[in-house]
PDB file of N, CA and C in Angstrom:
ATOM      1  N   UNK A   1     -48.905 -14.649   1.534  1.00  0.00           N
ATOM      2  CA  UNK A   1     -47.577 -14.835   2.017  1.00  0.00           C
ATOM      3  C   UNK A   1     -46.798 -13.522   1.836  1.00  0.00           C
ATOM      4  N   UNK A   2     -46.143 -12.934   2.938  1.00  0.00           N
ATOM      5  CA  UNK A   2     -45.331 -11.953   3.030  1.00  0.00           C
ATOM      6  C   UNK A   2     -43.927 -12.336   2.645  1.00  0.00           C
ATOM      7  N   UNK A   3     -43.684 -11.405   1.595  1.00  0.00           N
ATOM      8  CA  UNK A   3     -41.775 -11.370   1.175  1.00  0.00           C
ATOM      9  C   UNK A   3     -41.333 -10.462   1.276  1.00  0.00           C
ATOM     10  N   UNK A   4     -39.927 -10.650   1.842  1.00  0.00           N
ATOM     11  CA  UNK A   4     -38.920  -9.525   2.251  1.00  0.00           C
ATOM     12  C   UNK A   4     -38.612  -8.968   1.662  1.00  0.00           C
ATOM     13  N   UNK A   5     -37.823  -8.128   0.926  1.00  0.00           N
ATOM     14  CA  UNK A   5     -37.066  -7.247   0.215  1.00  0.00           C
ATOM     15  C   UNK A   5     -36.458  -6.218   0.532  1.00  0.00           C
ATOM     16  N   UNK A   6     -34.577  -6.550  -0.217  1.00  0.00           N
ATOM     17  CA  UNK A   6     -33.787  -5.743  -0.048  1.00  0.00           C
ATOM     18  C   UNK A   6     -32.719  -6.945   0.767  1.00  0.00           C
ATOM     19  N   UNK A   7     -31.796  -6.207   1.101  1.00  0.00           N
ATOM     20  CA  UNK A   7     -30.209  -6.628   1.520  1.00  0.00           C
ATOM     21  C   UNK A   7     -30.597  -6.970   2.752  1.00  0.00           C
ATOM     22  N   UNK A   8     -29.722  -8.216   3.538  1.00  0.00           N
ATOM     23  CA  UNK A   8     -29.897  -8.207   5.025  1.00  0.00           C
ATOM     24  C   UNK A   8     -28.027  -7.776   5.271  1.00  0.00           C
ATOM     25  N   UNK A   9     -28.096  -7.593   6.735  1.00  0.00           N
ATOM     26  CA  UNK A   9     -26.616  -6.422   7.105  1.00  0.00           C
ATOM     27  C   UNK A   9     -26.110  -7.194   6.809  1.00  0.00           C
ATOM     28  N   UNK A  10     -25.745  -9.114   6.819  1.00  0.00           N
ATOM     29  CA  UNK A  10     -24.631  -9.526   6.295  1.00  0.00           C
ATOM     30  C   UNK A  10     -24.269  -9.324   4.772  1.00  0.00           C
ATOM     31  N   UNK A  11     -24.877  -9.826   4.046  1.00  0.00           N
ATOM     32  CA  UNK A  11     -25.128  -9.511   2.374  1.00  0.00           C
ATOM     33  C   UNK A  11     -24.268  -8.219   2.332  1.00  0.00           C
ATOM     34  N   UNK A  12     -24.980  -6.867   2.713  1.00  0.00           N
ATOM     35  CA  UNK A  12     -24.846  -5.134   2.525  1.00  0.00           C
ATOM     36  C   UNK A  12     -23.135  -5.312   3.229  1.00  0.00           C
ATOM     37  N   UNK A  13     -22.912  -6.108   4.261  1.00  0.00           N
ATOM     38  CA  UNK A  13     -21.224  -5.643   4.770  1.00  0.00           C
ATOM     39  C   UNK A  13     -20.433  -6.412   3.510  1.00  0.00           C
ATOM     40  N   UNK A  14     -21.463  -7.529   3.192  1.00  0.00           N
ATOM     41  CA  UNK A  14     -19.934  -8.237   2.300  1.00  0.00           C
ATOM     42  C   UNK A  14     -19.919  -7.621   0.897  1.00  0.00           C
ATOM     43  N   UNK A  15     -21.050  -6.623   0.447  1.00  0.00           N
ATOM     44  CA  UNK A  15     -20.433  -5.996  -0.928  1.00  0.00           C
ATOM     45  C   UNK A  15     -19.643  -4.816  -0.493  1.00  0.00           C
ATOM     46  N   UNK A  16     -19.757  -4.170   1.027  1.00  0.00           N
ATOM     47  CA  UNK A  16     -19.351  -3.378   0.895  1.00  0.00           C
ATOM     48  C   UNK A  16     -17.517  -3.734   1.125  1.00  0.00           C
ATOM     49  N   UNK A  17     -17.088  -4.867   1.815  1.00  0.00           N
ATOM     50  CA  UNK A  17     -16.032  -5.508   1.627  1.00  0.00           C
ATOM     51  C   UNK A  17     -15.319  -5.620   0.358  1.00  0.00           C
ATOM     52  N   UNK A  18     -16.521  -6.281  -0.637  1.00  0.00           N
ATOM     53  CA  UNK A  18     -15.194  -6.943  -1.340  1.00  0.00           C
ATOM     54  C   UNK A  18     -15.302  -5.389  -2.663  1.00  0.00           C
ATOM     55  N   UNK A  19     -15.811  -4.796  -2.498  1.00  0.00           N
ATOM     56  CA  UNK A  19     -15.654  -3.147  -3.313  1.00  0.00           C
ATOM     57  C   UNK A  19     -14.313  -2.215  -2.421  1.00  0.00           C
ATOM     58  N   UNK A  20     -14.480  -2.445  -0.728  1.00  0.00           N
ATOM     59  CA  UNK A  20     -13.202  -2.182  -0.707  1.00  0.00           C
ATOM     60  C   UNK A  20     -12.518  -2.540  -1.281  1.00  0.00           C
ATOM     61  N   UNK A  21     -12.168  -4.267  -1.272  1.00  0.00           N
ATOM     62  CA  UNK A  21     -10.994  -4.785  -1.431  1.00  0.00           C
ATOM     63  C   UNK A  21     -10.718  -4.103  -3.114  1.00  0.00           C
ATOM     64  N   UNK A  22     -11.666  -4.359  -3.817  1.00  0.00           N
ATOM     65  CA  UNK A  22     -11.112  -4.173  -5.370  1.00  0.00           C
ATOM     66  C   UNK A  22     -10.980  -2.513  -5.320  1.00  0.00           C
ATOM     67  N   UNK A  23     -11.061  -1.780  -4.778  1.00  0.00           N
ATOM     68  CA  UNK A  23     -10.650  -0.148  -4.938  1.00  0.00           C
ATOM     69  C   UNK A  23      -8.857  -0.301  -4.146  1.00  0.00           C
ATOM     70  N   UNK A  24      -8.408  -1.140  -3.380  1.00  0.00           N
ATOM     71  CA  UNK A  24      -7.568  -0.933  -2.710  1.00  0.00           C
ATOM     72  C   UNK A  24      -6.538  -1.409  -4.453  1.00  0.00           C
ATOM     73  N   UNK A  25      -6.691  -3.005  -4.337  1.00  0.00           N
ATOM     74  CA  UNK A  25      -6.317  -3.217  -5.507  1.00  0.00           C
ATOM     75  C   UNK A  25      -5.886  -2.706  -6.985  1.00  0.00           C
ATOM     76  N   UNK A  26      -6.912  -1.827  -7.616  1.00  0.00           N
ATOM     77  CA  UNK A  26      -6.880  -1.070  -8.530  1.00  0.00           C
ATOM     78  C   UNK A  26      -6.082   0.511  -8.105  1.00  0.00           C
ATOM     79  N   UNK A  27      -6.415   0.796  -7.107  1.00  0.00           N
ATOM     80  CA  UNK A  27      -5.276   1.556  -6.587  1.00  0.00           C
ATOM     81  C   UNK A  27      -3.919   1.469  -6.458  1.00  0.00           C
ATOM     82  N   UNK A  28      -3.578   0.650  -5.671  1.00  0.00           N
ATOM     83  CA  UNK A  28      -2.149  -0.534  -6.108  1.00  0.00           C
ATOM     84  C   UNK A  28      -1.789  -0.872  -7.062  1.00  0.00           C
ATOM     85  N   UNK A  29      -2.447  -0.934  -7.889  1.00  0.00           N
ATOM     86  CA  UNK A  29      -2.174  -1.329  -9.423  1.00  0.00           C
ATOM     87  C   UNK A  29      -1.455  -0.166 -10.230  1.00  0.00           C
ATOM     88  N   UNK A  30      -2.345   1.178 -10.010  1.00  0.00           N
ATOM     89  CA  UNK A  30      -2.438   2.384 -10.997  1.00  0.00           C
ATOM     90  C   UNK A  30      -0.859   3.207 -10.288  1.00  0.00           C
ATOM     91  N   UNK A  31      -0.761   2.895  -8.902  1.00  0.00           N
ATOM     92  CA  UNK A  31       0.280   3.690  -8.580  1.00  0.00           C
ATOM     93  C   UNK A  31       1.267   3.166  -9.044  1.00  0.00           C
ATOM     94  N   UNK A  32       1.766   1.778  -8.897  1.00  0.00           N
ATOM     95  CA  UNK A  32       3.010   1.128  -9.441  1.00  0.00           C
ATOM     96  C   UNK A  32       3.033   1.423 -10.451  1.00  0.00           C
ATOM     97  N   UNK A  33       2.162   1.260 -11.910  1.00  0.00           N
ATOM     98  CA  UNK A  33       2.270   1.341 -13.000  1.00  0.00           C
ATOM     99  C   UNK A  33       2.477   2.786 -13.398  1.00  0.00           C
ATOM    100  N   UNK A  34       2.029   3.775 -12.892  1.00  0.00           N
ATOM    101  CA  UNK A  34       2.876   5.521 -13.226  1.00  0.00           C
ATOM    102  C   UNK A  34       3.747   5.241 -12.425  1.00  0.00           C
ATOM    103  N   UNK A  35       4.123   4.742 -11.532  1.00  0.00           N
ATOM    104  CA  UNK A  35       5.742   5.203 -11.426  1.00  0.00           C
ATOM    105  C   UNK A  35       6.533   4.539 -11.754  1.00  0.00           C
ATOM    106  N   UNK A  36       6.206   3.337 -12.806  1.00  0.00           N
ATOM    107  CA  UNK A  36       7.378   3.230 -13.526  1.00  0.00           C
ATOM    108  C   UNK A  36       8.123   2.014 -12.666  1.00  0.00           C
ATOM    109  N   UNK A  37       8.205   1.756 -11.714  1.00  0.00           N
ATOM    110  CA  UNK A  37       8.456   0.688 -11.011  1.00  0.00           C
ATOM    111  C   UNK A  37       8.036   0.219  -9.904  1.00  0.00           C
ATOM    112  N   UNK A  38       8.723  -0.608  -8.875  1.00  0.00           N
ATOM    113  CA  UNK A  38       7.846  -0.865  -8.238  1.00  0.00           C
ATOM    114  C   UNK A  38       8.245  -0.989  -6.787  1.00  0.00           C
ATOM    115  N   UNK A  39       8.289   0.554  -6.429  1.00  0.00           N
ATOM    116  CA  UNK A  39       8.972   1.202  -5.539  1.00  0.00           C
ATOM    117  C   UNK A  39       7.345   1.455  -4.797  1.00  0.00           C
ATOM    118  N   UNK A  40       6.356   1.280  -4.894  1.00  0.00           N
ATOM    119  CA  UNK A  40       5.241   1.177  -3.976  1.00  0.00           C
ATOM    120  C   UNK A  40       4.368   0.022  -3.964  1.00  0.00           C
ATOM    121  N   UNK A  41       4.530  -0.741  -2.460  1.00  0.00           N
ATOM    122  CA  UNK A  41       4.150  -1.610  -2.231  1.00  0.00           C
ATOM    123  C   UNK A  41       3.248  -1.336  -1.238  1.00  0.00           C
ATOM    124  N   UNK A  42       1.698  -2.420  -0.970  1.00  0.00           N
ATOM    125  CA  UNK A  42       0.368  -2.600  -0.169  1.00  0.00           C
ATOM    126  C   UNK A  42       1.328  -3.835   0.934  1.00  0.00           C
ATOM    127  N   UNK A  43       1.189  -3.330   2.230  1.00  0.00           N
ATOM    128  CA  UNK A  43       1.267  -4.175   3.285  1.00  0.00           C
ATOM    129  C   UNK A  43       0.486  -4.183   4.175  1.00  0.00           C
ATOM    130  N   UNK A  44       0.680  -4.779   5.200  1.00  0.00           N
ATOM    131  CA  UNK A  44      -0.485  -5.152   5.814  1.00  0.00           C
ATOM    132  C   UNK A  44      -0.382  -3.823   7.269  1.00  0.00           C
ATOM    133  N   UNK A  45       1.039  -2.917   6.885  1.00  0.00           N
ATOM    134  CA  UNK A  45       0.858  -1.360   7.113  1.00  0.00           C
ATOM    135  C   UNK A  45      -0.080  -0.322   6.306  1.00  0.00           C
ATOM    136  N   UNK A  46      -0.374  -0.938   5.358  1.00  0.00           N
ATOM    137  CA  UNK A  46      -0.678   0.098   4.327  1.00  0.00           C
ATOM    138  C   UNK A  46       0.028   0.675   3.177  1.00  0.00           C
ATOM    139  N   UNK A  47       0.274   1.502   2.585  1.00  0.00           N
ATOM    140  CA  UNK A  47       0.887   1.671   1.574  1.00  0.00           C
ATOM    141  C   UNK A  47       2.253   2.584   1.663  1.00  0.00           C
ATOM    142  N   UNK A  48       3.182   1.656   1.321  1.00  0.00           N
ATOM    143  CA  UNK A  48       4.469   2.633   1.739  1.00  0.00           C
ATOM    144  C   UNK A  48       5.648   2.274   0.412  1.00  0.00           C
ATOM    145  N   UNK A  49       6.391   3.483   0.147  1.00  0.00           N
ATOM    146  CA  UNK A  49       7.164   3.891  -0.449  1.00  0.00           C
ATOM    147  C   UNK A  49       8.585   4.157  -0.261  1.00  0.00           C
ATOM    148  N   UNK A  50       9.274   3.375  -1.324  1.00  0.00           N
ATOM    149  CA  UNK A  50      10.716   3.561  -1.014  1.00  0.00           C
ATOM    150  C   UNK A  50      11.807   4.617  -1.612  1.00  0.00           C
ATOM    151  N   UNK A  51      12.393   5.262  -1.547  1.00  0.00           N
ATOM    152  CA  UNK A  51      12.624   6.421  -1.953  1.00  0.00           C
ATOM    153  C   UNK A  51      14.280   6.639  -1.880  1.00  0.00           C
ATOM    154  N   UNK A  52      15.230   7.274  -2.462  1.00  0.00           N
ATOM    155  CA  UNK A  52      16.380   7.248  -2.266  1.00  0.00           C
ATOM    156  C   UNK A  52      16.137   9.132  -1.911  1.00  0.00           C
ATOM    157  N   UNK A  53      16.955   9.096  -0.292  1.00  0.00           N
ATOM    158  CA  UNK A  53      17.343  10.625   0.260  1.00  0.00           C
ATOM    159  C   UNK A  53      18.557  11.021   0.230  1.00  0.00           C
ATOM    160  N   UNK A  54      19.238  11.754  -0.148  1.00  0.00           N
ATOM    161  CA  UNK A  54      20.769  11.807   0.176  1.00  0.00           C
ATOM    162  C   UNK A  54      21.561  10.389   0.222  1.00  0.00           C
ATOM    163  N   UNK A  55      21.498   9.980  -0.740  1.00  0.00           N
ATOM    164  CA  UNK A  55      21.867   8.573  -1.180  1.00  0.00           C
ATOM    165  C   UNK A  55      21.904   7.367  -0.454  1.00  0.00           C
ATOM    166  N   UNK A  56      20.716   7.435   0.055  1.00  0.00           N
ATOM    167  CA  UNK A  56      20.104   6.707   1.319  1.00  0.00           C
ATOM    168  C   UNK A  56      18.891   5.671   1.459  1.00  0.00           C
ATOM    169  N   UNK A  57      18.701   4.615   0.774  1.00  0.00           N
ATOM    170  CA  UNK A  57      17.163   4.398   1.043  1.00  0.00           C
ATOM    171  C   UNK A  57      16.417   4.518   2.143  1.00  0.00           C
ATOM    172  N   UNK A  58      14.694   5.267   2.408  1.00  0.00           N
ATOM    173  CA  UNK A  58      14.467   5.211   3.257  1.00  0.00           C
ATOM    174  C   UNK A  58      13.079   4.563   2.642  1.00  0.00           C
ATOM    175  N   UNK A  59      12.133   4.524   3.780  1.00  0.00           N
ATOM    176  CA  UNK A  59      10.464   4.229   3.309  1.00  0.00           C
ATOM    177  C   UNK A  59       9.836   5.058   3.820  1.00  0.00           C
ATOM    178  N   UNK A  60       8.867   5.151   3.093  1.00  0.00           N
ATOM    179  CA  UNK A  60       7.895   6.384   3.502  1.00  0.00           C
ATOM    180  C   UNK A  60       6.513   5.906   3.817  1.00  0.00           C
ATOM    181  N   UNK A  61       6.136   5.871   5.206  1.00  0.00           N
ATOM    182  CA  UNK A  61       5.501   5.253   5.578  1.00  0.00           C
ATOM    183  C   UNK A  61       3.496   5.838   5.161  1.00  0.00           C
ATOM    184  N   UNK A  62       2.567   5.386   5.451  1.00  0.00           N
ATOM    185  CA  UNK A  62       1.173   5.825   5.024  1.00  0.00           C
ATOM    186  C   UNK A  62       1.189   7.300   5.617  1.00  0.00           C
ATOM    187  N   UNK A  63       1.630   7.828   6.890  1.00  0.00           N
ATOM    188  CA  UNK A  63       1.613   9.087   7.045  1.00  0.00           C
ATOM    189  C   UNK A  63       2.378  10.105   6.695  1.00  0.00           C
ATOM    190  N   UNK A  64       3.399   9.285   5.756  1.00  0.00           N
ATOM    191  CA  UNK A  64       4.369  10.337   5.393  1.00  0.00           C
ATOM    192  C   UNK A  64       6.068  10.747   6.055  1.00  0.00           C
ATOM    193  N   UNK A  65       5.761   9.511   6.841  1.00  0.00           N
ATOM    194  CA  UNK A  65       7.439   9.991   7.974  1.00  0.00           C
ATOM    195  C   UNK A  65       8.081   8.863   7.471  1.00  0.00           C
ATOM    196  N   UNK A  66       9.426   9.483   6.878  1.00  0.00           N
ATOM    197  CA  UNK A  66      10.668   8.519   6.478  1.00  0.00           C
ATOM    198  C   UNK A  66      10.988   7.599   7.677  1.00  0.00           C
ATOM    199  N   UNK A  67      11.737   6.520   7.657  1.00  0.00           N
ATOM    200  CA  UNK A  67      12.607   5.589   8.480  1.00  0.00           C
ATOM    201  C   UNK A  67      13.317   5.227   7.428  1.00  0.00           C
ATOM    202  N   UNK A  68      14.936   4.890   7.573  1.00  0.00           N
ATOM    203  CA  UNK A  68      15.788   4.634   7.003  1.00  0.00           C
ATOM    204  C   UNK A  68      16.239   3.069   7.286  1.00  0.00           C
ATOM    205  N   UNK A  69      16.197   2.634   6.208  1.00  0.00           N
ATOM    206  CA  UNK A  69      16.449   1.241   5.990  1.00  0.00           C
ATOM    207  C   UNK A  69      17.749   0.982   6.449  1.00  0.00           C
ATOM    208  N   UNK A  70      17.889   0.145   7.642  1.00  0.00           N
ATOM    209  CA  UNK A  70      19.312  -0.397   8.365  1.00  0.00           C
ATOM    210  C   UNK A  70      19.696  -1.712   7.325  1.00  0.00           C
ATOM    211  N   UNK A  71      21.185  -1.602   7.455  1.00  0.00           N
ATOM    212  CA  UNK A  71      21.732  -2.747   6.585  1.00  0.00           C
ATOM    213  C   UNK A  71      22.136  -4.009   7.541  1.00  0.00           C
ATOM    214  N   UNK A  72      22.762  -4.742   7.462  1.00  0.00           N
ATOM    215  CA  UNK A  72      23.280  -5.978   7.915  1.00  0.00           C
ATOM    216  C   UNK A  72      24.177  -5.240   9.240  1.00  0.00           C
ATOM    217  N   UNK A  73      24.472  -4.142   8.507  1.00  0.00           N
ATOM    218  CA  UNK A  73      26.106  -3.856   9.573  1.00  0.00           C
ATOM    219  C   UNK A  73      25.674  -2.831  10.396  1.00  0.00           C
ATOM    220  N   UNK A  74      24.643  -2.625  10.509  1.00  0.00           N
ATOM    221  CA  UNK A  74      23.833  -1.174  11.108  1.00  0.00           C
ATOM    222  C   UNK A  74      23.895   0.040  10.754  1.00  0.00           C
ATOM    223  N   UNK A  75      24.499  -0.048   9.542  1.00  0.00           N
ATOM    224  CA  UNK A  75      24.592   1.126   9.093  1.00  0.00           C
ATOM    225  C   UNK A  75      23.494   1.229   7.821  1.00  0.00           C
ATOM    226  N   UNK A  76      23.090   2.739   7.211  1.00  0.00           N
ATOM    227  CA  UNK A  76      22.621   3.072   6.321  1.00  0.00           C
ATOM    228  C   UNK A  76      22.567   2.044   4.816  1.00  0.00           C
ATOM    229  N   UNK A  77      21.623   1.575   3.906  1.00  0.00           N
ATOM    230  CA  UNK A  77      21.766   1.053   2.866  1.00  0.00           C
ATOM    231  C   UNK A  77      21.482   2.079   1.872  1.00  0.00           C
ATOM    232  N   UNK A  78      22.931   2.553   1.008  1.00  0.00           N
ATOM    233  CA  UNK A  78      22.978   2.634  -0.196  1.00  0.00           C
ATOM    234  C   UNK A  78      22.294   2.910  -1.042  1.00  0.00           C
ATOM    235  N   UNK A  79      21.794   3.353  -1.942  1.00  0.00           N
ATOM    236  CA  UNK A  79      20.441   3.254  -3.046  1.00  0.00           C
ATOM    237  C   UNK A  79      21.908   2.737  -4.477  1.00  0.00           C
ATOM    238  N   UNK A  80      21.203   1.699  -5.306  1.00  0.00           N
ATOM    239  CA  UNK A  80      22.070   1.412  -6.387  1.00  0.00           C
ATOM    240  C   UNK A  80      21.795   2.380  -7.034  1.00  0.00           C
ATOM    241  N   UNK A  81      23.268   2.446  -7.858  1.00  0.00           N
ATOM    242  CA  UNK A  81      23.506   3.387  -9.093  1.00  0.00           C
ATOM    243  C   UNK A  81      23.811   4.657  -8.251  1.00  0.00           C
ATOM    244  N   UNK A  82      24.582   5.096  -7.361  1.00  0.00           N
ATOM    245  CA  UNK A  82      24.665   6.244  -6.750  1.00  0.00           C
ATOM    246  C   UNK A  82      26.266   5.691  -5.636  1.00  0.00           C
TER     247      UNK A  82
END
């Protein structure tokens, strides 16, 4: 009787899945925790950052380009304590 051996492609995609998932995770984890708060959040954009500019919140998106957070009134929101 002949036996197979080794991974078949479904098996090999789903470790390589859920090792993404836990590197994304532990990543997410390590950034919030050095900075101290929790001004970087995982969405289903990717990872983006909120930041006060000229007393302005904006987010900083996975490539790096600000957009400025609109308020209720269309204008600019504030960063507290400023």
């Amino acid at each position: 009787m002949k036996t197979n051996h080794g991974f078949t492609l479904i098996e090999l995609m789903m470790v390589i899945a859920i090792g993404f998932i836990i590197v994304i995770a532990v990543f997410g984890f390590f950034a919030v925790s050095q900075n101290g708060s929790s001004n970087v959040s995982m969405g289903i954009n990717g990872l983006t950052e909120s930041r006060c500019i000229d007393g302005y919140k904006f987010i900083i998106g996975q490539r790096g380009f600000p957009q400025q957070v609109i308020g209720d009134n269309g204008g600019g929101v504030k960063c507290e304590g400023m």
